[in-house]
N, C-alpha and C. Protein backbone atom coordinates (compact mmCIF):
# COMPACT_ATOMS: atom_id res chain seq x y z
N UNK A 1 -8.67 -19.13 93.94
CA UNK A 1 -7.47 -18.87 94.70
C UNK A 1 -7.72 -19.32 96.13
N UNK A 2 -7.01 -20.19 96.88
CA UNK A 2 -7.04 -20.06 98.10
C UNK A 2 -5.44 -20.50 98.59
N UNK A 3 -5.64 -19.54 100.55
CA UNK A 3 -4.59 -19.44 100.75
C UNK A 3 -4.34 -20.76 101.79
N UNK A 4 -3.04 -21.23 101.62
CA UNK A 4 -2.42 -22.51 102.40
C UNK A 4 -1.40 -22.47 103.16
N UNK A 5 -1.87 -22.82 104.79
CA UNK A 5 -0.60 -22.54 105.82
C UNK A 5 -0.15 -24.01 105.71
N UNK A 6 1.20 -23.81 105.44
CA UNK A 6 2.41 -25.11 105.97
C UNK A 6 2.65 -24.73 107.45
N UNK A 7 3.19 -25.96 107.64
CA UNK A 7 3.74 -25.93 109.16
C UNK A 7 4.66 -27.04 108.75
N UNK A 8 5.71 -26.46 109.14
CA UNK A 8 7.16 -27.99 108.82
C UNK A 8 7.37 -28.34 109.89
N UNK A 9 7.95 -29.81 110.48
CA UNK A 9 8.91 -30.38 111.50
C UNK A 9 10.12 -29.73 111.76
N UNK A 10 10.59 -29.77 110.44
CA UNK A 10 11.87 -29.27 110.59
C UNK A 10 11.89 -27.63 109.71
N UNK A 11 12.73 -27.01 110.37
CA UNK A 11 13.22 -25.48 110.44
C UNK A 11 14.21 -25.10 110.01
N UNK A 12 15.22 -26.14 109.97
CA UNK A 12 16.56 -25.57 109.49
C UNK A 12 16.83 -25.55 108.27
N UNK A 13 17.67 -24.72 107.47
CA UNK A 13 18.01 -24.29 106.53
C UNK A 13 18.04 -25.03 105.39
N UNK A 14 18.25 -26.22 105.48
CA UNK A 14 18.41 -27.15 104.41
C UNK A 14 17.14 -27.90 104.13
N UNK A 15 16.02 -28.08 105.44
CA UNK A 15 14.62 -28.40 105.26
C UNK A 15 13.59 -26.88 104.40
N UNK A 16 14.08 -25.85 104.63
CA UNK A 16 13.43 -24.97 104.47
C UNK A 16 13.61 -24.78 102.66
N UNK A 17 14.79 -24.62 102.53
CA UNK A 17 15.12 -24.55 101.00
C UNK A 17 14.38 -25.90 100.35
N UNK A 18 14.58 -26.90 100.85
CA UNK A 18 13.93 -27.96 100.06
C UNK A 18 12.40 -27.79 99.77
N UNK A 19 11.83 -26.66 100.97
CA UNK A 19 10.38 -27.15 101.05
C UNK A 19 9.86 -26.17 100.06
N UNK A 20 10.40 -24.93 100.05
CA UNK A 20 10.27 -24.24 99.30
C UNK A 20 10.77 -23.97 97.50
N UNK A 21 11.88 -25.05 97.21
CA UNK A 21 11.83 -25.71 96.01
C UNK A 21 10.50 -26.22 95.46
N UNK A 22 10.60 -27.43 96.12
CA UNK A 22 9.17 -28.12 95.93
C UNK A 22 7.95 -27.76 95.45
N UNK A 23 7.67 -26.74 96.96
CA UNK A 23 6.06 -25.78 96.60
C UNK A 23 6.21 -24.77 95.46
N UNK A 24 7.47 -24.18 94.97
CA UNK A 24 7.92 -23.74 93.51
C UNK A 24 7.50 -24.65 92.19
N UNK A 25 7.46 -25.87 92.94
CA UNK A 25 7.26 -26.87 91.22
C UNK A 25 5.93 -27.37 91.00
N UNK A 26 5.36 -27.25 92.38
CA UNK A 26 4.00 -27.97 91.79
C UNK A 26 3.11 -26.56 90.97
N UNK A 27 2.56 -26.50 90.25
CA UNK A 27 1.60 -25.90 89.44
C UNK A 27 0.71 -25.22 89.85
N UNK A 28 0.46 -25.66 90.83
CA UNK A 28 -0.73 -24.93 91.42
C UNK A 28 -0.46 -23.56 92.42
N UNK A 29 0.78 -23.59 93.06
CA UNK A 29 1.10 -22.27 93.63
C UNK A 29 1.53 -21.12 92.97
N UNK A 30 1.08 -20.33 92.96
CA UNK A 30 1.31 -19.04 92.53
C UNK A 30 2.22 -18.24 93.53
N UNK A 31 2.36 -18.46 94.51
CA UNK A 31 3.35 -17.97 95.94
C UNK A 31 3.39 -18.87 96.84
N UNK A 32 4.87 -18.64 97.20
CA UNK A 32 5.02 -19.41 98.59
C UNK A 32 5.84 -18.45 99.43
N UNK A 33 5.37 -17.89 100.36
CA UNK A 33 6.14 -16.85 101.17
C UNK A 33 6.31 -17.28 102.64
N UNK A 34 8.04 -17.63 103.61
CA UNK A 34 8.12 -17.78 104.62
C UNK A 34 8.15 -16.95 105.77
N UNK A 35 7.00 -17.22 106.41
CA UNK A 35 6.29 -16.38 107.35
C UNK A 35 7.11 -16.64 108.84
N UNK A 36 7.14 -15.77 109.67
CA UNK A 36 7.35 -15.90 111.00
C UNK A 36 6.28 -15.94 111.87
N UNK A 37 5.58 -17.07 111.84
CA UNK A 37 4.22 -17.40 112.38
C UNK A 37 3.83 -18.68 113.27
N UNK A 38 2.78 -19.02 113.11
CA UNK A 38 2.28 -20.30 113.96
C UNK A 38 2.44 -21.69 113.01
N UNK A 39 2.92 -21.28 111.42
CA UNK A 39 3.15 -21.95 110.64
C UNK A 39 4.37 -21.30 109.87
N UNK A 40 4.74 -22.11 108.91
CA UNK A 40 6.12 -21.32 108.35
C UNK A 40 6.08 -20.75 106.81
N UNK A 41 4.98 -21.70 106.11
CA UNK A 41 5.17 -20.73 104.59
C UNK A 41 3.21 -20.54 104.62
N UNK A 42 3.25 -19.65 104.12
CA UNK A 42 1.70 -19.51 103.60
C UNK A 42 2.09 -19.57 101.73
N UNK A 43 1.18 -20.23 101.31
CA UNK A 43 0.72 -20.09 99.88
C UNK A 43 -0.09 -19.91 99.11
N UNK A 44 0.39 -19.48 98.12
CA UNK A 44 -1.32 -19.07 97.26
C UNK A 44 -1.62 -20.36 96.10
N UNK A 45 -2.41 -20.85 95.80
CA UNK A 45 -2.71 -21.62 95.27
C UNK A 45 -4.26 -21.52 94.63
N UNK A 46 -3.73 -21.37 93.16
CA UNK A 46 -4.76 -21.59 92.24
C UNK A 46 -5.16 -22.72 91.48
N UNK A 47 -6.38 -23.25 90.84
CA UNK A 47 -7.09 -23.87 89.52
C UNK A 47 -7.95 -23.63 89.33
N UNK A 48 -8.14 -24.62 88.16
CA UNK A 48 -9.96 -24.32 87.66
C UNK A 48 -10.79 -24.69 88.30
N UNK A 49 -10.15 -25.97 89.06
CA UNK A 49 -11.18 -26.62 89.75
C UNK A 49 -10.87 -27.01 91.13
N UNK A 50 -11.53 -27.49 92.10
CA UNK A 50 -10.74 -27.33 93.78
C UNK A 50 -9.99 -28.94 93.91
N UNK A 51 -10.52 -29.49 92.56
CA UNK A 51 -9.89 -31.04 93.13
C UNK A 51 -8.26 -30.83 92.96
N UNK A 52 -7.62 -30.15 91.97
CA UNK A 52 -6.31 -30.17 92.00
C UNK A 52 -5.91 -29.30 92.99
N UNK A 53 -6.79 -28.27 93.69
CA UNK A 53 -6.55 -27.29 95.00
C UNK A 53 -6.47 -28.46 96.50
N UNK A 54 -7.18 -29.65 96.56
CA UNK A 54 -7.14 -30.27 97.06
C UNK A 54 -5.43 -31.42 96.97
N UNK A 55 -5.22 -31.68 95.80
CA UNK A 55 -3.92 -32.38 95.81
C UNK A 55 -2.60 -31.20 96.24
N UNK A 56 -2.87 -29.97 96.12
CA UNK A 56 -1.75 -29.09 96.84
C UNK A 56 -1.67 -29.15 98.15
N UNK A 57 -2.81 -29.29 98.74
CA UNK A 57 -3.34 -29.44 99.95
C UNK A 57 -2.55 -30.67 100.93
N UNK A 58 -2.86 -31.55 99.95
CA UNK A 58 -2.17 -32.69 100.11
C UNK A 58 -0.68 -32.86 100.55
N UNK A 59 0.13 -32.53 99.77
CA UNK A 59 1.44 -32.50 99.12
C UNK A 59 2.28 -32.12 100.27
């Protein structure tokens, strides 16, 4: 399990829903929760192995 801060460009409503679609589809998150922070979603993200923890990373 490890946890992953986003930080978006954009903030508004229609960037936010999209971003959070998205981090919904890839496989590897188990949560995506939008934070009122220094970043905007933190996530949880699991596998077996860190290389696909690394392509979330990515994304």
């Amino acid at each position: 399990m490890t946890l992953v801060e986003a930080r978006l460009n954009d903030t508004r409503k229609a960037a936010l829903e999209a971003f959070d679609k998205a981090a919904h589809a890839l496989p590897e998150v188990e949560q995506a929760h939008m934070i009122a922070s220094n970043y905007n979603y933190l996530l949880r993200c699991a596998a077996r192995t860190s290389p696909p923890i690394g392509k979330c990373w990515a994304r």
